[in-house]
C-alpha atoms as a PDB file:
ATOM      1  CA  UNK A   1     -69.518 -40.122 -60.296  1.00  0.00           C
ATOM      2  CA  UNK A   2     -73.175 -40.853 -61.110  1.00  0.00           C
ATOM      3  CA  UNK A   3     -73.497 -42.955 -58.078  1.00  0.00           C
ATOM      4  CA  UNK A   4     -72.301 -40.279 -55.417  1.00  0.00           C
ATOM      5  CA  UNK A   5     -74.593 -37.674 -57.135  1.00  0.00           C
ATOM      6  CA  UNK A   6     -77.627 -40.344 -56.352  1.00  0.00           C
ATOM      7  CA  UNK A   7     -76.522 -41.151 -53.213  1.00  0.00           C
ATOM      8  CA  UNK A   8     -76.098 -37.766 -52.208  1.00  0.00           C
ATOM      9  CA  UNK A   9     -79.601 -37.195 -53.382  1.00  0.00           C
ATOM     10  CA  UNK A  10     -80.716 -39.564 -51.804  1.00  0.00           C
ATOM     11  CA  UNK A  11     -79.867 -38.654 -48.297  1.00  0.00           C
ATOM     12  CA  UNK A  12     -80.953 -35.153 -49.104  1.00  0.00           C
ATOM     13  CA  UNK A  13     -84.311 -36.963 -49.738  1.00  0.00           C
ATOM     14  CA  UNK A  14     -84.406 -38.410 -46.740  1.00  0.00           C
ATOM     15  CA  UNK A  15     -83.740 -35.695 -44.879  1.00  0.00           C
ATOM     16  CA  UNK A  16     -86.490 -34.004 -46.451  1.00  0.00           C
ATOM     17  CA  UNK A  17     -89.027 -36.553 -45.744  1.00  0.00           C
ATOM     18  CA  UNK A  18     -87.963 -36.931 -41.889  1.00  0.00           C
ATOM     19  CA  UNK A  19     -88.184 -33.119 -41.600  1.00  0.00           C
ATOM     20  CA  UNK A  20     -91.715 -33.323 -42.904  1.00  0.00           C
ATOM     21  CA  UNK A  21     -92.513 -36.279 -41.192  1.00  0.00           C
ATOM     22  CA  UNK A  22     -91.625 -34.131 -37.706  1.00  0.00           C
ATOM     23  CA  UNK A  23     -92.800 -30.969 -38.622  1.00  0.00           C
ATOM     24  CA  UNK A  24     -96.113 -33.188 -39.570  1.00  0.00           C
ATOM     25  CA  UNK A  25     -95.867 -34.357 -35.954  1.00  0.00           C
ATOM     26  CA  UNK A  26     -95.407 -37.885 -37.546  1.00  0.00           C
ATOM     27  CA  UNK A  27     -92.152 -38.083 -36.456  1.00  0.00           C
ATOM     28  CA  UNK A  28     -90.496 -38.833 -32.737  1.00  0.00           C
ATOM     29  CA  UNK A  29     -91.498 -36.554 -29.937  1.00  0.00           C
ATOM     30  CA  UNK A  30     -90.361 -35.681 -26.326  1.00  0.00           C
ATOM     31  CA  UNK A  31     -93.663 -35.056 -25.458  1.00  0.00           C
ATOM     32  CA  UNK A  32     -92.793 -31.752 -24.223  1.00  0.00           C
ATOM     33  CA  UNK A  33     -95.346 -28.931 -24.650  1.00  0.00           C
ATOM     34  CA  UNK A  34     -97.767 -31.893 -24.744  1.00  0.00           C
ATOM     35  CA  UNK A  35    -100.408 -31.017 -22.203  1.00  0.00           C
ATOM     36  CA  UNK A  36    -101.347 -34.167 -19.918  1.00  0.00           C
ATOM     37  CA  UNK A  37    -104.584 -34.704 -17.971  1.00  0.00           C
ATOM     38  CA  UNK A  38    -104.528 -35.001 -14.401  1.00  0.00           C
ATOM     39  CA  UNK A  39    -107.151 -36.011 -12.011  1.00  0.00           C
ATOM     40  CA  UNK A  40    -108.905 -33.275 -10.535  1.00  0.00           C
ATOM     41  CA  UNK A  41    -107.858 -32.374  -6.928  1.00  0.00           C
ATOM     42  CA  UNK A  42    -104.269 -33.870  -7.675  1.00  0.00           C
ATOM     43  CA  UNK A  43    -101.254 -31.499  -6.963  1.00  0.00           C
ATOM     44  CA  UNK A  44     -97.884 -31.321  -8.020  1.00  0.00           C
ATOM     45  CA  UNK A  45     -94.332 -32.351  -6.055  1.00  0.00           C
ATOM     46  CA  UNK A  46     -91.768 -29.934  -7.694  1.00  0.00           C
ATOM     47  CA  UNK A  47     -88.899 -32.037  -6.641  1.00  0.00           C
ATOM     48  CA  UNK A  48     -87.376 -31.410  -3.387  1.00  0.00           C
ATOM     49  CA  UNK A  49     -89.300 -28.140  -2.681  1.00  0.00           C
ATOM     50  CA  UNK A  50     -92.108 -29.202   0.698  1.00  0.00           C
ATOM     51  CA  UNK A  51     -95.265 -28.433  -0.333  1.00  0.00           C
ATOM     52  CA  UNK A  52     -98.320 -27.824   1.661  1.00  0.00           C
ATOM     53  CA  UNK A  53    -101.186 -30.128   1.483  1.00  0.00           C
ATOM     54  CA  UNK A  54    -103.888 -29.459   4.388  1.00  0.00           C
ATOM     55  CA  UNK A  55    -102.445 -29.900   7.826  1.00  0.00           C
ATOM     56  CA  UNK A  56     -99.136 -32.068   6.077  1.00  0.00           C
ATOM     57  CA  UNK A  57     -95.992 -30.784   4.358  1.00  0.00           C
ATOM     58  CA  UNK A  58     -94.994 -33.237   1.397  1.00  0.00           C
ATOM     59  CA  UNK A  59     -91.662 -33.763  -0.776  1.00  0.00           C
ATOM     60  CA  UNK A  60     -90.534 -35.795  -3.164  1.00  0.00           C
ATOM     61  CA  UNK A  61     -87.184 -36.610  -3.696  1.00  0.00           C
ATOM     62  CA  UNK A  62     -84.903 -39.345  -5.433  1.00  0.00           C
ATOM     63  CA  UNK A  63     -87.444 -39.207  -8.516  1.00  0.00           C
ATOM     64  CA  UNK A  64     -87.076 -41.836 -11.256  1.00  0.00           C
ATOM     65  CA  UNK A  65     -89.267 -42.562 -14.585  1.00  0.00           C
ATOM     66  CA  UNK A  66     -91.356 -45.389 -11.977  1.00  0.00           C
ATOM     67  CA  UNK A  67     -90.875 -44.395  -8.306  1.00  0.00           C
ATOM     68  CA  UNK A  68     -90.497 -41.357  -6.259  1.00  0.00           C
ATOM     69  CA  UNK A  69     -89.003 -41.151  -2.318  1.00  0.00           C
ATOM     70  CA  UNK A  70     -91.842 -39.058  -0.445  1.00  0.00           C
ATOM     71  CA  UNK A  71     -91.356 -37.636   2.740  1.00  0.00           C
ATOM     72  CA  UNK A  72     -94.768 -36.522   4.948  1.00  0.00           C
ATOM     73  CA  UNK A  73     -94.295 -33.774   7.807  1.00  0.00           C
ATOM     74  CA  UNK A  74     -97.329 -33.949   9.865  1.00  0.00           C
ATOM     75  CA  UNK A  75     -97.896 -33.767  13.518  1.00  0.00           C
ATOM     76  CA  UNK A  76     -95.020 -35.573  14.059  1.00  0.00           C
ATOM     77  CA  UNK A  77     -91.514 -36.379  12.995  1.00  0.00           C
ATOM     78  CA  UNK A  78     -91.124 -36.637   9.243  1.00  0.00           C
ATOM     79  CA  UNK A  79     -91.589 -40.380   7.414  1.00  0.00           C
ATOM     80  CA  UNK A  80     -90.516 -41.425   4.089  1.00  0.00           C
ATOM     81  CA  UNK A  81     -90.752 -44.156   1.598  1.00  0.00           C
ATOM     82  CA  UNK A  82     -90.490 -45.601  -2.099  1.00  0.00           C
ATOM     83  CA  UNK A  83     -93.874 -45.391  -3.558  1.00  0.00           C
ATOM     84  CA  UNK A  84     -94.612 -46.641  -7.376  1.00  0.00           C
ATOM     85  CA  UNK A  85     -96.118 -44.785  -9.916  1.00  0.00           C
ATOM     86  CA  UNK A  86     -99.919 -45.893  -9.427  1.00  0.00           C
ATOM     87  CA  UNK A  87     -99.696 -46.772  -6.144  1.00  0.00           C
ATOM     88  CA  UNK A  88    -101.434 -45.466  -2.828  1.00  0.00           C
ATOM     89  CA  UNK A  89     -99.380 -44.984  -0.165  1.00  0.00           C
ATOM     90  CA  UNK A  90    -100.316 -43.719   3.105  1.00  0.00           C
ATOM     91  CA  UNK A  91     -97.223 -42.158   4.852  1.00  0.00           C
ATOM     92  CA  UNK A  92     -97.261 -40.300   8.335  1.00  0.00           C
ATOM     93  CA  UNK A  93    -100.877 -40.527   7.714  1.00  0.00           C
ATOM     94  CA  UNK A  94    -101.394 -39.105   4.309  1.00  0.00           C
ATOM     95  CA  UNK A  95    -102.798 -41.265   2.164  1.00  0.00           C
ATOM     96  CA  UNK A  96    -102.287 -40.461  -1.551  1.00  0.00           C
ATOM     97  CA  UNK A  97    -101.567 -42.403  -5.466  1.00  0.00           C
ATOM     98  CA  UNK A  98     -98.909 -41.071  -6.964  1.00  0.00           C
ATOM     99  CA  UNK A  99    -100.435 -40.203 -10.647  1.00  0.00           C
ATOM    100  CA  UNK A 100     -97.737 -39.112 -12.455  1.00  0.00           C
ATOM    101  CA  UNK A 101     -93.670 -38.357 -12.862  1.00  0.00           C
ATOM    102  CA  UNK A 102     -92.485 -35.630 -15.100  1.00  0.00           C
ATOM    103  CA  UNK A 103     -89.033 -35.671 -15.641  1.00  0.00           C
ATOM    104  CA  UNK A 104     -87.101 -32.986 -16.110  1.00  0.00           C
ATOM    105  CA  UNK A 105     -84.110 -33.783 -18.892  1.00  0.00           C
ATOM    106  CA  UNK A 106     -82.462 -30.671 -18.588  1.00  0.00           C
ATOM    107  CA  UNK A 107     -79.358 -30.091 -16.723  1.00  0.00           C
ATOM    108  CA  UNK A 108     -80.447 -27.278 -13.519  1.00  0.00           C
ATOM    109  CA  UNK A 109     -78.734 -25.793 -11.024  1.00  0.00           C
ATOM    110  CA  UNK A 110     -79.131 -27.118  -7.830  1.00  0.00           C
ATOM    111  CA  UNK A 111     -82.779 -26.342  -6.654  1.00  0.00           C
ATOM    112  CA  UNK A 112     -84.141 -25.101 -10.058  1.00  0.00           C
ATOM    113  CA  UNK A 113     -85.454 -28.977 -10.962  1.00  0.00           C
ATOM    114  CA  UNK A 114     -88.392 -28.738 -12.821  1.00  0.00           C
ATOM    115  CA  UNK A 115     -89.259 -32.633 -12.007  1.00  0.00           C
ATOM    116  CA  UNK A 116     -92.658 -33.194 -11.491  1.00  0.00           C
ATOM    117  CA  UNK A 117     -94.591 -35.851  -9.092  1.00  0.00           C
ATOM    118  CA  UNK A 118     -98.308 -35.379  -9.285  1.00  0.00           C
ATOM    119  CA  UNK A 119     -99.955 -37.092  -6.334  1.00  0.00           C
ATOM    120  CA  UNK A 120    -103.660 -37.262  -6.242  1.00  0.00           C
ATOM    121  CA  UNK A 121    -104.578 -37.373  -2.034  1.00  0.00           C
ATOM    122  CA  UNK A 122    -107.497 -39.205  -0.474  1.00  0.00           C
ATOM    123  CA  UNK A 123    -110.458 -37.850   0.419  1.00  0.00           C
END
């Protein structure tokens, strides 16, 4: 019986210490709430919702952790491609780096993403 009281106490111990540890922000973190840099004059792709950028209408789509599908409307029809996370691109004739991707983990209704591609564009 001794040795079920211990080990009881012991996991009660360790929960303990990993509550600490987190609430100490020691522990693992999602990084949400976490506010991130981003160059200045970047903007920010809400995923699948066009957004205006000068004369050109931009969208990202198909977003994963290391790539993003962008779509350019500008003058003419609309062109699309795979760009990288650090890479410039120049699409329809907007040239950009794609900064950043912010993920959104939560399960949304269709529309109400809140996945984030932050593309800094060219001067």
């Amino acid at each position: 019986m001794t040795g079920s009281v211990r080990g009881r106490g012991g996991a009660l111990a360790a929960l303990l210490v990993g509550t600490a540890l987190v609430l100490a922000g020691c522990g693992p973190s999602d990084d949400e709430g976490d506010a991130v840099e981003h160059p200045e004059g970047s903007r920010a792709l809400v995923l699948n919702q066009p957004t205006a950028i000068g004369d050109y209408r931009v969208v990202a789509s198909n977003v994963t952790e290391d790539e993003a599908g962008i779509d350019v409307v500008g003058d003419g029809p609309a062109e699309g491609d795979r760009v990288a996370l650090g890479d410039e691109a120049t699409i329809g004739g907007f040239t950009f780096t794609l900064v950043d991707i912010v993920l959104d983990g939560k399960d949304s209704a269709p529309g109400g993403s809140g996945t984030t591609v932050w593309i800094l564009p060219a001067d």
